[in-house]
Protein backbone atom coordinates (compact mmCIF):
# COMPACT_ATOMS: atom_id res chain seq x y z
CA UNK A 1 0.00 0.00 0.00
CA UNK A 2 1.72 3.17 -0.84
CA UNK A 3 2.18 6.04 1.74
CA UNK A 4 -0.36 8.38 0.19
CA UNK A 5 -3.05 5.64 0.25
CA UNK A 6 -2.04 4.91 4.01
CA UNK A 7 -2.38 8.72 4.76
CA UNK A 8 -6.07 9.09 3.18
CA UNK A 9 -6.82 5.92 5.73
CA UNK A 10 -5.37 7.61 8.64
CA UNK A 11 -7.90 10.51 8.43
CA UNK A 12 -10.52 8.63 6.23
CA UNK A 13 -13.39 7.95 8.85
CA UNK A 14 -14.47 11.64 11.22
CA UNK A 15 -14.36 10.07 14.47
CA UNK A 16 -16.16 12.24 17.59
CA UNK A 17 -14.65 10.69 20.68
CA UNK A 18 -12.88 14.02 22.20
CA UNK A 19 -15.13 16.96 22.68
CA UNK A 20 -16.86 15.95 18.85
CA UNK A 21 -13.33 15.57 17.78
CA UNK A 22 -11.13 12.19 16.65
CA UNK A 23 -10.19 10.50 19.81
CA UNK A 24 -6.35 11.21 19.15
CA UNK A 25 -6.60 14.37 20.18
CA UNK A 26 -7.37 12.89 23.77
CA UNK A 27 -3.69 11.07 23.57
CA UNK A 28 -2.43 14.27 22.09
CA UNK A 29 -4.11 16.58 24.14
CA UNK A 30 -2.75 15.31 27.50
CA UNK A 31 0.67 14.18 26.18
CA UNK A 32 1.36 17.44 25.34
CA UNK A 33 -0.53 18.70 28.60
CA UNK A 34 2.13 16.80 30.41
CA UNK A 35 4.90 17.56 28.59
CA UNK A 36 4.57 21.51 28.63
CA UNK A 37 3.54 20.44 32.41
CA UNK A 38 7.11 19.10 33.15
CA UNK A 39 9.08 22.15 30.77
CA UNK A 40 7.35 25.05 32.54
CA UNK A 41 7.46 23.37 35.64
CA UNK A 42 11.55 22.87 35.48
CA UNK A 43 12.03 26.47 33.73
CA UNK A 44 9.71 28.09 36.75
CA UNK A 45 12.94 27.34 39.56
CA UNK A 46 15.64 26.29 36.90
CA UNK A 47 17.38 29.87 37.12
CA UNK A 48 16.94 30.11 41.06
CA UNK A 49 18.59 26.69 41.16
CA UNK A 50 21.27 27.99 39.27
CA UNK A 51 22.14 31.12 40.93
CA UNK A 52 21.24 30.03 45.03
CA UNK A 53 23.57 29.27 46.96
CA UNK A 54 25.13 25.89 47.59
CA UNK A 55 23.90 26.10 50.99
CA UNK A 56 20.10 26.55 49.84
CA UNK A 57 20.29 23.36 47.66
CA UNK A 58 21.38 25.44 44.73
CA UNK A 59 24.50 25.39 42.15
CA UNK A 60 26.13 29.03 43.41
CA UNK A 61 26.85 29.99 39.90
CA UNK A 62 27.59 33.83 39.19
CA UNK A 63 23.83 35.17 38.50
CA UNK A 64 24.71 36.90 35.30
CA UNK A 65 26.11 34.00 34.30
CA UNK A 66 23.19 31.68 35.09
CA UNK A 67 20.78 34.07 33.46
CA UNK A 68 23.02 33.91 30.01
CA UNK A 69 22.55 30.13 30.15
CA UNK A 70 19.03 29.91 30.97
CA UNK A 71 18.86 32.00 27.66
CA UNK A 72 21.43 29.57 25.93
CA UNK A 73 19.37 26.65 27.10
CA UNK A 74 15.95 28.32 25.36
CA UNK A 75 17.50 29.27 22.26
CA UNK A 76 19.30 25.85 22.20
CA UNK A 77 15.71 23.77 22.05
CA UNK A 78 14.27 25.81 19.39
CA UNK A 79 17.24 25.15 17.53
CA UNK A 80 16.86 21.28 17.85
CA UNK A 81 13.44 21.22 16.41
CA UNK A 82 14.94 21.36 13.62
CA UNK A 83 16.89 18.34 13.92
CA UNK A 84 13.77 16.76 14.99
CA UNK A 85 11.43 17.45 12.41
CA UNK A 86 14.43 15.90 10.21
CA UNK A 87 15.02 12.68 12.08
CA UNK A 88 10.92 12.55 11.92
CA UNK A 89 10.95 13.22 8.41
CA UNK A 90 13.70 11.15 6.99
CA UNK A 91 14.38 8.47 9.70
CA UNK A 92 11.45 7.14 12.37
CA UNK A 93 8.38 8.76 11.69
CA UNK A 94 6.66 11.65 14.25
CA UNK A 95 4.84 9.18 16.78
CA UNK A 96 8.19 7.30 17.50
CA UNK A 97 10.36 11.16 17.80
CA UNK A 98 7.44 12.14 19.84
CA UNK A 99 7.94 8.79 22.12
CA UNK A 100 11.94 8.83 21.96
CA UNK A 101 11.76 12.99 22.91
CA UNK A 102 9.92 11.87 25.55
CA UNK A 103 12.22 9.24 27.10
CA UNK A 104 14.97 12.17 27.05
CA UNK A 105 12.71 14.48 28.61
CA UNK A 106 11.68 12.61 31.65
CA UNK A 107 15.85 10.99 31.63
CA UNK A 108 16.71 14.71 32.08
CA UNK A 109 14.17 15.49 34.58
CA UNK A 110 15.54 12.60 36.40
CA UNK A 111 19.37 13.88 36.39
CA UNK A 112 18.35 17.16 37.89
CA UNK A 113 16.41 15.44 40.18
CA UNK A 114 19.35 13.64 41.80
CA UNK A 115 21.42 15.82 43.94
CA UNK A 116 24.64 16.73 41.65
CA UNK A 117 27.28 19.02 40.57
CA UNK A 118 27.44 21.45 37.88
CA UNK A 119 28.25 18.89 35.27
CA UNK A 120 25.50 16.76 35.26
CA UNK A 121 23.20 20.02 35.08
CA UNK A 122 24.86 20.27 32.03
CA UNK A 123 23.99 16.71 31.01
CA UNK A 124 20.38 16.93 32.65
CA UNK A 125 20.12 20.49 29.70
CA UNK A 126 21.56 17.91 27.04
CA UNK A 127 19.10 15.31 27.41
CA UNK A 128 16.34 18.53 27.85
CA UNK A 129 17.48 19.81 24.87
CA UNK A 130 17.20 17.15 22.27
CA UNK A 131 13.90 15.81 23.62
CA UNK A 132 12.28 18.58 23.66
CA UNK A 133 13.55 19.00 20.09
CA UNK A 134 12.34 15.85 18.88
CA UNK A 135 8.88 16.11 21.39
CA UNK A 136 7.72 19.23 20.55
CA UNK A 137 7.34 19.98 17.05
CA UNK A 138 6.49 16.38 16.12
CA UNK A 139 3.10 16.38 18.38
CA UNK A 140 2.10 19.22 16.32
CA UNK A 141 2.43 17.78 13.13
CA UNK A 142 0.38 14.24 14.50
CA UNK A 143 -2.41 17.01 15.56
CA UNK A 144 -2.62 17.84 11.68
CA UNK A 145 -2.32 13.94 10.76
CA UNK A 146 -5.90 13.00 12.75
CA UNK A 147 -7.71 15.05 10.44
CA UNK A 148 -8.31 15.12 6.36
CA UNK A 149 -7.40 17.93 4.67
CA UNK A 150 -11.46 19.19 4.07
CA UNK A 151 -12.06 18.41 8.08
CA UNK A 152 -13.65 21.78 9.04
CA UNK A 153 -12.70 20.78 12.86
CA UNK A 154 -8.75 21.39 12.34
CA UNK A 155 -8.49 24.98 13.87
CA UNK A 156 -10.61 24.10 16.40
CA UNK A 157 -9.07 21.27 16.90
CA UNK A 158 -5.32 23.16 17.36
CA UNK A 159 -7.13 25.38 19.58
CA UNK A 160 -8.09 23.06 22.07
CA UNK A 161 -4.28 21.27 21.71
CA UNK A 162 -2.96 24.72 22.42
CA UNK A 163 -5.26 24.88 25.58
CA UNK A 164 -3.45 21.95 26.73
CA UNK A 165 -0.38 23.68 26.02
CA UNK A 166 -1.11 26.64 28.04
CA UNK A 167 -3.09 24.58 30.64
CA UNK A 168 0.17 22.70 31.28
CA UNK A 169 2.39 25.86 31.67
CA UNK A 170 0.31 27.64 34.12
CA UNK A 171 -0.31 24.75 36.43
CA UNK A 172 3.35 23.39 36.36
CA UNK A 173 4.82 26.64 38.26
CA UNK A 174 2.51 26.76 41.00
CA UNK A 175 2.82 22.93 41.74
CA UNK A 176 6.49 22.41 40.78
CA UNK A 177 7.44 26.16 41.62
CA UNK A 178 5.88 25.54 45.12
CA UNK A 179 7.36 22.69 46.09
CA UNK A 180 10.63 23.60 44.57
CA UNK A 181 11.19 27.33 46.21
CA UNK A 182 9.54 26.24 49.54
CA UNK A 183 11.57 22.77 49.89
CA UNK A 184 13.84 21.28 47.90
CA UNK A 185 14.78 21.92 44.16
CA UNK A 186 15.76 18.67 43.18
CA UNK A 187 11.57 17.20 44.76
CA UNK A 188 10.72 20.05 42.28
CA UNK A 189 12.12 18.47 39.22
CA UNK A 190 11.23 15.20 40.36
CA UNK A 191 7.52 16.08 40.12
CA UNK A 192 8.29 17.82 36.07
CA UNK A 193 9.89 14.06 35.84
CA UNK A 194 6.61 12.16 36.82
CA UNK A 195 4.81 14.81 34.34
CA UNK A 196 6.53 13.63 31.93
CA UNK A 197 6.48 9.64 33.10
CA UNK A 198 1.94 10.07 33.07
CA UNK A 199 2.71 12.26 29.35
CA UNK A 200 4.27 9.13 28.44
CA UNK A 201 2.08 6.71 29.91
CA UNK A 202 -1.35 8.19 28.16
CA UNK A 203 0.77 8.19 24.81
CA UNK A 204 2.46 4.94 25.18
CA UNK A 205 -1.63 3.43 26.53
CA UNK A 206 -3.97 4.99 23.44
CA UNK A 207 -1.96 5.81 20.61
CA UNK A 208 -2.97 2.06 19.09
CA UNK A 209 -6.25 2.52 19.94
CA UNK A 210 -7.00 6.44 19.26
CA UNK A 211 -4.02 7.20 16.32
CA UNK A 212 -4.22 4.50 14.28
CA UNK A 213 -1.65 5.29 11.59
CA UNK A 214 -1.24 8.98 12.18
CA UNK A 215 2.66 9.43 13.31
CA UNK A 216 3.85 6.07 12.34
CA UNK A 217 4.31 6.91 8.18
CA UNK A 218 8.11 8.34 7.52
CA UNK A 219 7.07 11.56 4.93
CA UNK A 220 10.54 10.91 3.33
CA UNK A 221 12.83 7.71 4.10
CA UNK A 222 16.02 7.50 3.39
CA UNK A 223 17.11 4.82 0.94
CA UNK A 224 19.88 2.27 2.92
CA UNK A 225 22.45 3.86 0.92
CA UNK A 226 21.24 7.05 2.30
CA UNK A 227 20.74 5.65 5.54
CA UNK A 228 24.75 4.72 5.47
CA UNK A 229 25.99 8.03 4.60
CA UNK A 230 24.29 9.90 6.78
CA UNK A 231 24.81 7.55 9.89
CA UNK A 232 28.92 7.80 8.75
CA UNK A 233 28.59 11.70 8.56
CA UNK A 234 26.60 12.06 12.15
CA UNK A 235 29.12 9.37 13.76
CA UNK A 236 31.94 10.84 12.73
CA UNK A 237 30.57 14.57 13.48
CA UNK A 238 29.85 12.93 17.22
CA UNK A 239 33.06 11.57 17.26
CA UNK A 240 35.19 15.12 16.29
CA UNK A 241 32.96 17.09 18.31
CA UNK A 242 34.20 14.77 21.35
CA UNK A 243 37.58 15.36 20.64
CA UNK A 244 37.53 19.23 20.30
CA UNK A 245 35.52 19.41 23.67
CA UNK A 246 37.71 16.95 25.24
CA UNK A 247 40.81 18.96 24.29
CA UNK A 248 39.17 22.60 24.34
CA UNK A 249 37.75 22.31 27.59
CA UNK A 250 41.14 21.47 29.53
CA UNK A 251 42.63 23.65 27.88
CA UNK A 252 40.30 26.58 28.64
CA UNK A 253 39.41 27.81 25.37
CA UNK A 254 35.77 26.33 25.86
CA UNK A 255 34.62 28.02 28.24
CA UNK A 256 30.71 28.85 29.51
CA UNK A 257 31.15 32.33 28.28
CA UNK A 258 33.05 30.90 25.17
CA UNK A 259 29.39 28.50 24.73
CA UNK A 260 27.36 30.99 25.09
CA UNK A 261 29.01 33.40 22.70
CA UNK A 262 29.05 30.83 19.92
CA UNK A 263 25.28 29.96 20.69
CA UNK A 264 24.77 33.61 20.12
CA UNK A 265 26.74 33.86 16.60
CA UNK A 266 24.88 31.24 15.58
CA UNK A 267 21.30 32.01 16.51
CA UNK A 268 21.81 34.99 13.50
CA UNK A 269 24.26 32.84 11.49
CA UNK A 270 22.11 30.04 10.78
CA UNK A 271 18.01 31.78 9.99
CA UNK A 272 20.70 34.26 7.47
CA UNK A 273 21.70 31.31 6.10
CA UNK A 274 18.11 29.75 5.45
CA UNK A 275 17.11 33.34 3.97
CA UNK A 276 19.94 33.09 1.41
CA UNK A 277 19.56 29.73 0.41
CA UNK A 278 15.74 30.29 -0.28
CA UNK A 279 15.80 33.66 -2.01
CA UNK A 280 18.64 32.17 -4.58
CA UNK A 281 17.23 28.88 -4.80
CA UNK A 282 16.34 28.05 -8.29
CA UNK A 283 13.12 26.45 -7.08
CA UNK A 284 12.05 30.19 -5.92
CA UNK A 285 9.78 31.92 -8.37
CA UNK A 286 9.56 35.70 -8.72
CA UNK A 287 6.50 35.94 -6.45
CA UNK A 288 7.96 34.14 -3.97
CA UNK A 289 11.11 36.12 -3.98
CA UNK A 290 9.20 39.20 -3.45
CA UNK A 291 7.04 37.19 -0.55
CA UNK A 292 10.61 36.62 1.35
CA UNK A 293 12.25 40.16 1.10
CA UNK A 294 8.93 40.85 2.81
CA UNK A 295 9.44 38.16 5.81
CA UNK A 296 12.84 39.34 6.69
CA UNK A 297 11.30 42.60 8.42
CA UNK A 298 8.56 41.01 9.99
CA UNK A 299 11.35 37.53 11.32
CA UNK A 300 13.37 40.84 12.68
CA UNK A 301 10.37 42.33 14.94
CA UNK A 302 9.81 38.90 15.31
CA UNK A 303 13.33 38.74 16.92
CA UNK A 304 12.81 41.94 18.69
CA UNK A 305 9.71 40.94 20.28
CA UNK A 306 10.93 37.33 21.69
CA UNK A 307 13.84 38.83 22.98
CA UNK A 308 11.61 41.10 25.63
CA UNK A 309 8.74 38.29 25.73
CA UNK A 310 11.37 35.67 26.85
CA UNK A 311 13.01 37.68 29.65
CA UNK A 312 9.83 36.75 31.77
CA UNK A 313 11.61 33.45 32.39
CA UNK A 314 15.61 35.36 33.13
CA UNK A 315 15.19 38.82 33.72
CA UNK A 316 11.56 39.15 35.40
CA UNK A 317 12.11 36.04 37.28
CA UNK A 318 15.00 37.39 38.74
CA UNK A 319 12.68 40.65 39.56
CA UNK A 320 10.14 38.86 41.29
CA UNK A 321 13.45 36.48 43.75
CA UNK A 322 15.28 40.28 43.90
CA UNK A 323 13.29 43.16 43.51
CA UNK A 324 9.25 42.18 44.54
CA UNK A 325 7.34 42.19 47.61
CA UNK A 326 6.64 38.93 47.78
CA UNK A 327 4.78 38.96 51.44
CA UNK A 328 1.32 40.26 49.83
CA UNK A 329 -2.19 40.85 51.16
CA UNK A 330 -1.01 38.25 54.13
CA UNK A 331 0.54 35.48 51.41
CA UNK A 332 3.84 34.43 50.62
CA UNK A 333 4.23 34.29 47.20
CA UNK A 334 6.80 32.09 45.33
CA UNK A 335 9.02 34.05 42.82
CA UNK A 336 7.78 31.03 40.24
CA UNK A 337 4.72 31.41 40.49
CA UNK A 338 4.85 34.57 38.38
CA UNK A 339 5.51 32.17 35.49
CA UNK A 340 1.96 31.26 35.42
CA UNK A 341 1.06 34.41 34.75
CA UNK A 342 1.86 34.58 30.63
CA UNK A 343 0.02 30.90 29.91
CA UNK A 344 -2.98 32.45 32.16
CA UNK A 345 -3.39 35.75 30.32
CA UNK A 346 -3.40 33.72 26.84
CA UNK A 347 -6.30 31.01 28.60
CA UNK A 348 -8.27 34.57 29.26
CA UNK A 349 -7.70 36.66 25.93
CA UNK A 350 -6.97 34.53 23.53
CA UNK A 351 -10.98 33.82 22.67
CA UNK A 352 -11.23 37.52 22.61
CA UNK A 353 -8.35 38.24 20.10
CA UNK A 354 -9.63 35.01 17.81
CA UNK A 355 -13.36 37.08 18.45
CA UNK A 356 -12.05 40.38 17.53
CA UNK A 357 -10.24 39.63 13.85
CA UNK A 358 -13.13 37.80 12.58
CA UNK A 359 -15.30 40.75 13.52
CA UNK A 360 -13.24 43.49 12.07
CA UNK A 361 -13.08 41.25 9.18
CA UNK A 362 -11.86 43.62 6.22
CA UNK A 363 -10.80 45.92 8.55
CA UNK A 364 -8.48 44.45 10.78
CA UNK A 365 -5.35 45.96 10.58
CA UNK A 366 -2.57 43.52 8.15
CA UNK A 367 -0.33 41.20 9.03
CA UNK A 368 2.83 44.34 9.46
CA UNK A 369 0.64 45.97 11.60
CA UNK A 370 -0.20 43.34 13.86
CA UNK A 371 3.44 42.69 14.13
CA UNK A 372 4.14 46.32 15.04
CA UNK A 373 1.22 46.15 17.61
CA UNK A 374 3.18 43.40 19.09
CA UNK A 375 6.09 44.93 19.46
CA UNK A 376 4.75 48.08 20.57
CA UNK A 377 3.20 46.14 23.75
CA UNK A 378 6.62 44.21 24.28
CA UNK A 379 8.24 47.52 24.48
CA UNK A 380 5.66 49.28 26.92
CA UNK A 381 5.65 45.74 29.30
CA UNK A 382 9.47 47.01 29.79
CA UNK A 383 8.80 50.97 30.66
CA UNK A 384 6.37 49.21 32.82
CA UNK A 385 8.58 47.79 35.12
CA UNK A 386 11.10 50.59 35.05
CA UNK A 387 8.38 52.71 36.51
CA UNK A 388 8.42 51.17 40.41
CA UNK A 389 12.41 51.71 40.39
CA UNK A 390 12.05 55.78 39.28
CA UNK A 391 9.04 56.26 41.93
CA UNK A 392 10.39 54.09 44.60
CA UNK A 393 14.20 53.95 44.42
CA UNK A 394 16.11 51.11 42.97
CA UNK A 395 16.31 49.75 46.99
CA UNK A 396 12.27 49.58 47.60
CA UNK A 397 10.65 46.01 47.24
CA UNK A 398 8.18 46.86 44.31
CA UNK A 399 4.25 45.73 44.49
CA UNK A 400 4.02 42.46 42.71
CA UNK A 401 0.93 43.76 40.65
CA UNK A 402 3.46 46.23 38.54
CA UNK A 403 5.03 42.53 37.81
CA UNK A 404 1.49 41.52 36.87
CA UNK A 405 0.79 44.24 34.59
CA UNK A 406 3.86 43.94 32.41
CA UNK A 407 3.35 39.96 32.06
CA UNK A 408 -0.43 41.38 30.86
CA UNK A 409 0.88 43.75 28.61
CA UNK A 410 3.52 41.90 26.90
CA UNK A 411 0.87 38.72 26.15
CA UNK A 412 -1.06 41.92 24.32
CA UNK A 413 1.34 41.93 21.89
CA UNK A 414 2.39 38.04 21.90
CA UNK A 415 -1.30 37.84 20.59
CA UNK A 416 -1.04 40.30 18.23
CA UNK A 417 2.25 38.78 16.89
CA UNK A 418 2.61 34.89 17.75
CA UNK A 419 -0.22 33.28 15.80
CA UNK A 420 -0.26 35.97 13.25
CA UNK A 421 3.15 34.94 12.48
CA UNK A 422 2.35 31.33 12.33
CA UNK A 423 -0.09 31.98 9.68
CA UNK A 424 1.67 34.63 8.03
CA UNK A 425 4.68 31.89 7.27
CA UNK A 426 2.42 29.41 6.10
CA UNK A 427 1.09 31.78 3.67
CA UNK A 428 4.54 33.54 2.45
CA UNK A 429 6.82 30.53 2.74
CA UNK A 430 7.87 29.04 -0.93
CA UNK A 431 6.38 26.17 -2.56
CA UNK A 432 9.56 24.08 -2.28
CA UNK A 433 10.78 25.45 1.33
CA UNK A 434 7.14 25.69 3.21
CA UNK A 435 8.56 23.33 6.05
CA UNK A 436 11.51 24.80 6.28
CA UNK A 437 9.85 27.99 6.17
CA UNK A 438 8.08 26.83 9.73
CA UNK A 439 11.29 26.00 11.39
CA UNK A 440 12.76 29.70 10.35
CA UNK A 441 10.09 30.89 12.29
CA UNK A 442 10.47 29.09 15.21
CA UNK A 443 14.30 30.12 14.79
CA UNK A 444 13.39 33.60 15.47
CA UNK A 445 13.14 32.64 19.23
CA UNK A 446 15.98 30.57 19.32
CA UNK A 447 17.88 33.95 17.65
CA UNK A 448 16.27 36.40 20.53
CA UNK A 449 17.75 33.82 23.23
CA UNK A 450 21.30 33.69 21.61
CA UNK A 451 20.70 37.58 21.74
CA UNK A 452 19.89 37.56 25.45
CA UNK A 453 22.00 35.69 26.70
CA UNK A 454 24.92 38.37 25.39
CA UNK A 455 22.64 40.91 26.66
CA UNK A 456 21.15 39.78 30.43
CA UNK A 457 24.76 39.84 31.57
CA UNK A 458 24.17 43.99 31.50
CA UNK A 459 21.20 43.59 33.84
CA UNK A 460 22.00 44.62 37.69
CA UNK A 461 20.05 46.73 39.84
CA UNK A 462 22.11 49.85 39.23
CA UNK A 463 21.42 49.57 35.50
CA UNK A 464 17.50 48.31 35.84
CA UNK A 465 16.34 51.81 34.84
CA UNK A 466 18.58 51.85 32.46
CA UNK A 467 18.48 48.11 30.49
CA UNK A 468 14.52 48.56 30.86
CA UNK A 469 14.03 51.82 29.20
CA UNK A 470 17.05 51.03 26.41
CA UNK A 471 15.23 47.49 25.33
CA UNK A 472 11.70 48.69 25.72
CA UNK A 473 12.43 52.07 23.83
CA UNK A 474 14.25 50.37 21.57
CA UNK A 475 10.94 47.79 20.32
CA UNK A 476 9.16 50.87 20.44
CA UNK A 477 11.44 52.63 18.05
CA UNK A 478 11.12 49.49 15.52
CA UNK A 479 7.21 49.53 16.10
CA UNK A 480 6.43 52.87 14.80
CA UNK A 481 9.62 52.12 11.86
CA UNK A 482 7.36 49.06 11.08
CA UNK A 483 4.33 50.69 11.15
CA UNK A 484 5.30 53.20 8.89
CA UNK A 485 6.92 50.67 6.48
CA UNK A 486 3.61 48.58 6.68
CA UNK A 487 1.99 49.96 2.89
CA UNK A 488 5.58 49.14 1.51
CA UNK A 489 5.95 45.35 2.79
CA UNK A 490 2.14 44.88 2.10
CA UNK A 491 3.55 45.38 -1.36
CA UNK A 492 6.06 42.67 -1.44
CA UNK A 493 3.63 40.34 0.24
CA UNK A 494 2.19 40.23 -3.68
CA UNK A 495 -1.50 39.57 -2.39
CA UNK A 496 -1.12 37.96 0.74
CA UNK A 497 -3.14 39.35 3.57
């Protein structure tokens, strides 16, 4: 049976076993719940770990320094998605990355879950790393698989996957920041671990039963002379990368700071690469040409706009252990619990944002506007929370709602920006590139964390007023440039809207 026969089967039959949707997006649904469960979880006390002291169960490293690789480690798994997609595409099919990314997941869960030194944290981030990268854009793609390509249930079927996304981060940091901050660290990633054990468990149970085929077909296998070649090049790639960190590290040219300044060149080395290759690819038509040169502003604010949104997890979390009142209305609040907040706002507004485009209709504003909206509210969440220190004194414990306000205004703009862009790249990517068009996108995150972490090493307390209002007036600055630019790109977009 051939794979395009095997694919009409998959998604043949509407089933209604999951809120009137195909029963896989039960096993999906709470795999993913789970997973996102154990990742927000770990991320909520990760950089507290880092930074405490020895004596309060943490690691004691320099706090600038831990902030740069918390950044590292964020840029780091968007980068491996792309690896995954590949080894799902060309090697074992997305059910089994989803399964092996799993395995990692939970193994690295485990590791920091053991008491330890600083070098199996590093191994613990390893394991993170490439699960996460073979996990997380593979369930996506098995979400699309359950239904045919005229099932009028697929958006509203990603919207209630993404609910499970969101549900997952804003539990995990209450539950897993709780137990972390107020006892031990390593009981706190022990709990992500089991997350990621039940994720496991509800995939591993009903994906027979409620997937059927969806997952298991490989979109592209390699021939076994293929197979040969490229199991050659990735051994002996493993085996000279072994060498040069077995000699560099001794010798102390591979250094953390070294890591996380070569993370950082490549995080804009390698989506300038993917832009050149596509805009001179033969395979690229004139239309589509004109469709990129119009990307490459929007993949900038992009850029712009990740870099402020993901300091909630570096910079603000460091706000709320440092700088916030934590003893509030007569409760203690956990620094991690603030990471709840973003996954929370999107539960609340995200209905009204999906409510207000259809209803402006014609007249909601395009696809560069949005993207300057976004940035616009990224840039005021960061005057925001300069305000407290230039009322108060950079020595005052600030009122935790100021924290609350700029996690509410910079999900604003992640709503005006973040699923905009999704579609925006399905709709301008070229013919021959559109998957690789995807992962760009996602590398526009993993570009604003190489950026961070070069840039979070500037943040003290003597320079809060000062990194705040240079970041924050700086997104604003590209917002109105945007803006302005919008009729121009809208151009270039050659009919897209």
């Amino acid at each position: 049976m051939s794979n395009l026969n095997k694919q009409k089967i998959v998604a043949s039959v509407p089933q209604k076993g999951f809120f009137g949707h195909p029963k896989g997006l039960f096993t999906l649904f709470f795999t993913e719940f789970w997973e996102r469960f154990s990742y927000y979880g770990m991320r909520a006390i990760l950089v507290f770990y880092m930074y405490y002291e020895v004596s309060k169960g943490g690691l004691g490293i320099e706090e600038n320094t831990a902030l740069a690789i918390m950044s590292i480690y964020g840029s780091l798994v968007y980068m491996s998605g792309i690896i995954g997609g590949w080894l799902a595409d060309r090697v074992f099919g997305t059910s089994n990355a989803v399964f092996y990314g799993g395995i990692l997941i939970m193994l690295g869960h485990i590791v920091l879950a053991v008491p330890g030194s600083v070098p199996m944290f590093f191994v613990s981030m390893v394991l993170i790393v490439l699960g996460t990268g073979l996990l997380k854009p593979n369930v996506s793609s098995v979400v699309g698989e359950i239904y045919s390509e005229e099932d009028n249930r697929r958006d509203s079927g990603f919207s209630i996957f993404y609910m499970g996304i969101n549900l997952g981060g804003f539990l995990a940091p209450l539950i897993v920041g709780t137990v972390g901050m107020r006892y031990n660290f390593h009981l706190g990633f022990g709990i992500a671990a089991v997350g990621m054990f039940l994720g496991l468990l509800v995939f591993i149970f009903t994906k027979k039963k409620n997937l059927g085929l969806a997952g298991t077909l490989i979109a592209n296998p390699m021939s076994p002379s293929e197979k040969k070649k490229v199991y050659t090049i990735i051994g002996l790639g493993a085996a000279i990368i072994a060498i040069i960190i077995a000699i560099t590290i001794p010798a102390g040219i591979l250094t953390i700071n070294s890591f996380i300044a070569l993370v950082g060149i490549l995080g804009i080395l390698i989506p300038t690469i993917y832009f050149i290759v596509m805009y001179r690819s033969p395979k690229t038509t004139a239309v589509e040409r004109s469709r990129i040169i119009a990307y490459i502003p929007l993949f900038i604010a992009s850029v712009m706009f990740w870099a402020i949104q993901e300091q909630g997890s570096t910079i603000l979390a460091n706000y709320a252990d440092k700088r916030t009142q934590l003893d509030f209305a007569g409760i203690h609040i956990s620094p991690a619990w603030f990471q709840s907040l973003n996954p929370l706002f999107i539960i609340i507004l995200a209905p009204f944002f999906a409510w207000l485009w259809v209803k402006l209709g014609n007249r909601q504003p395009s696809i560069p506007k949005k993207f300057s909206l976004g940035l616009l509210f990224a840039g005021l969440s960061f005057l925001v929370i300069l305000l407290p220190a230039y009322i108060g004194g950079e020595d005052a414990l600030v009122n935790p709602l100021w924290l609350v306000l700029s996690y509410f205004i910079v999900v604003l703009g992640e709503l005006c920006l973040s699923p905009v862009g999704l579609s925006a790249t399905t709709k301008l990517a070229p013919a021959a590139f559109s998957a690789q068009t995807m992962s760009l996108w996602f590398l526009s995150n993993a570009a604003a964390q190489a950026i961070n972490a070069q840039i979070v090493r500037f943040y003290t307390p003597e320079t809060e007023m000062v990194y705040f209002g240079t970041i924050g007036g700086a997104a604003i600055v590209l917002s109105i440039l945007l803006f302005s630019l919008s009729p121009k790109i809208q151009g270039f977009m050659k009919g897209v809207r």
